[in-house]
Protein backbone atom coordinates (compact mmCIF):
# COMPACT_ATOMS: atom_id res chain seq x y z
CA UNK A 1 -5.75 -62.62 53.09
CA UNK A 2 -3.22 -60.11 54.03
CA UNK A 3 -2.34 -59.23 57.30
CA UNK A 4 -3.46 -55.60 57.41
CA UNK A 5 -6.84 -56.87 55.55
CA UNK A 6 -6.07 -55.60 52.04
CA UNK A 7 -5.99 -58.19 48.61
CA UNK A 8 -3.88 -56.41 46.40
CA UNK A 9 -4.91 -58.67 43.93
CA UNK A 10 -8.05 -57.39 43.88
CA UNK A 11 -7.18 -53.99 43.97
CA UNK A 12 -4.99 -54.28 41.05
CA UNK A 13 -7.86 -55.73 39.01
CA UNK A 14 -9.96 -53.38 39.97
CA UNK A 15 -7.60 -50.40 38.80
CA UNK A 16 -7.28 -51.73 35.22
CA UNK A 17 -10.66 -52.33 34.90
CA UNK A 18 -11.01 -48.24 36.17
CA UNK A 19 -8.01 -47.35 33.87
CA UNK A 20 -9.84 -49.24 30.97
CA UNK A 21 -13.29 -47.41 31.61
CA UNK A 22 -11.83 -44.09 31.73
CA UNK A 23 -8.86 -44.74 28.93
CA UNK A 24 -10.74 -46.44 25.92
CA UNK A 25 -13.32 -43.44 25.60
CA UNK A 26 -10.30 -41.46 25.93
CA UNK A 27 -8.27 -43.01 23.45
CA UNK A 28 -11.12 -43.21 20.53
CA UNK A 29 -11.54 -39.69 21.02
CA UNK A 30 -8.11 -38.68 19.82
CA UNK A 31 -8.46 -41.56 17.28
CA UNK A 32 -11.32 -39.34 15.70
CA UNK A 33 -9.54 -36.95 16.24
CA UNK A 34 -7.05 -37.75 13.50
CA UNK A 35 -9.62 -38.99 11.05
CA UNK A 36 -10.32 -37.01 8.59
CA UNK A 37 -14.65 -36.96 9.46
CA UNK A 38 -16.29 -33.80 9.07
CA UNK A 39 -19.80 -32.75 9.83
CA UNK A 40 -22.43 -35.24 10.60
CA UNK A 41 -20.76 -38.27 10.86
CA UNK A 42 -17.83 -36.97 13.54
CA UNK A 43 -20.71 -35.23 15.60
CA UNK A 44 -22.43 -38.77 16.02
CA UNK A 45 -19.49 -40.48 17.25
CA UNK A 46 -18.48 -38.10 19.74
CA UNK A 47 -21.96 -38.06 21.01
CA UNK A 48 -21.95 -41.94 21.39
CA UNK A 49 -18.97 -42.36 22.83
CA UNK A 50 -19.39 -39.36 25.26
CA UNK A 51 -23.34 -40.76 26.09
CA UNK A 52 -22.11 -44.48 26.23
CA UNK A 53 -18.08 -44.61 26.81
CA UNK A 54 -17.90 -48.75 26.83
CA UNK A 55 -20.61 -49.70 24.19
CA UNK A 56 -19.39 -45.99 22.10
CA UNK A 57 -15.63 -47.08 22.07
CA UNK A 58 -16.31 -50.41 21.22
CA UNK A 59 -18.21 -50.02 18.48
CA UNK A 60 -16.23 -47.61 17.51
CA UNK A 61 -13.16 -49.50 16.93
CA UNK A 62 -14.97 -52.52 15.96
CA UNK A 63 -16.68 -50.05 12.70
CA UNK A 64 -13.55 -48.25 12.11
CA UNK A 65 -15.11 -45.31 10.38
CA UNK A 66 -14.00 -43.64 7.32
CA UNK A 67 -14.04 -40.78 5.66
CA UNK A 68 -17.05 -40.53 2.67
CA UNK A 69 -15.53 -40.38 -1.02
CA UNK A 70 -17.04 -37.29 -2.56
């Protein structure tokens, strides 16, 4: 323990894990950004990953979505 009663162990963990939460969402919204989804398909995954920002994210870069072939 630190003399003045701070960890700042802890507090650096805990601001990356605050830096993740608020980045990833973030960061896979410019993603979609630059894909080339139109229409349905890029209103759905802005509305997941604005509704859930972890679970949204992550499945969005585990799917990797891509644009339909017409």
């Amino acid at each position: 323990m630190e003399p003045i009663g701070i960890n700042f162990g802890f507090l650096f963990m805990q601001l990356i894990v605050v830096l993740v939460l608020i980045g990833l969402p973030i960061i896979s919204l410019m993603d979609l950004a630059k894909r080339k989804l139109t229409g349905t398909p890029l209103a759905i995954w802005v509305l997941i990953i604005c509704a859930i920002p972890m679970l949204g994210s992550l499945a969005y870069w585990i799917i990797k979505p891509t644009p339909e072939k017409v």
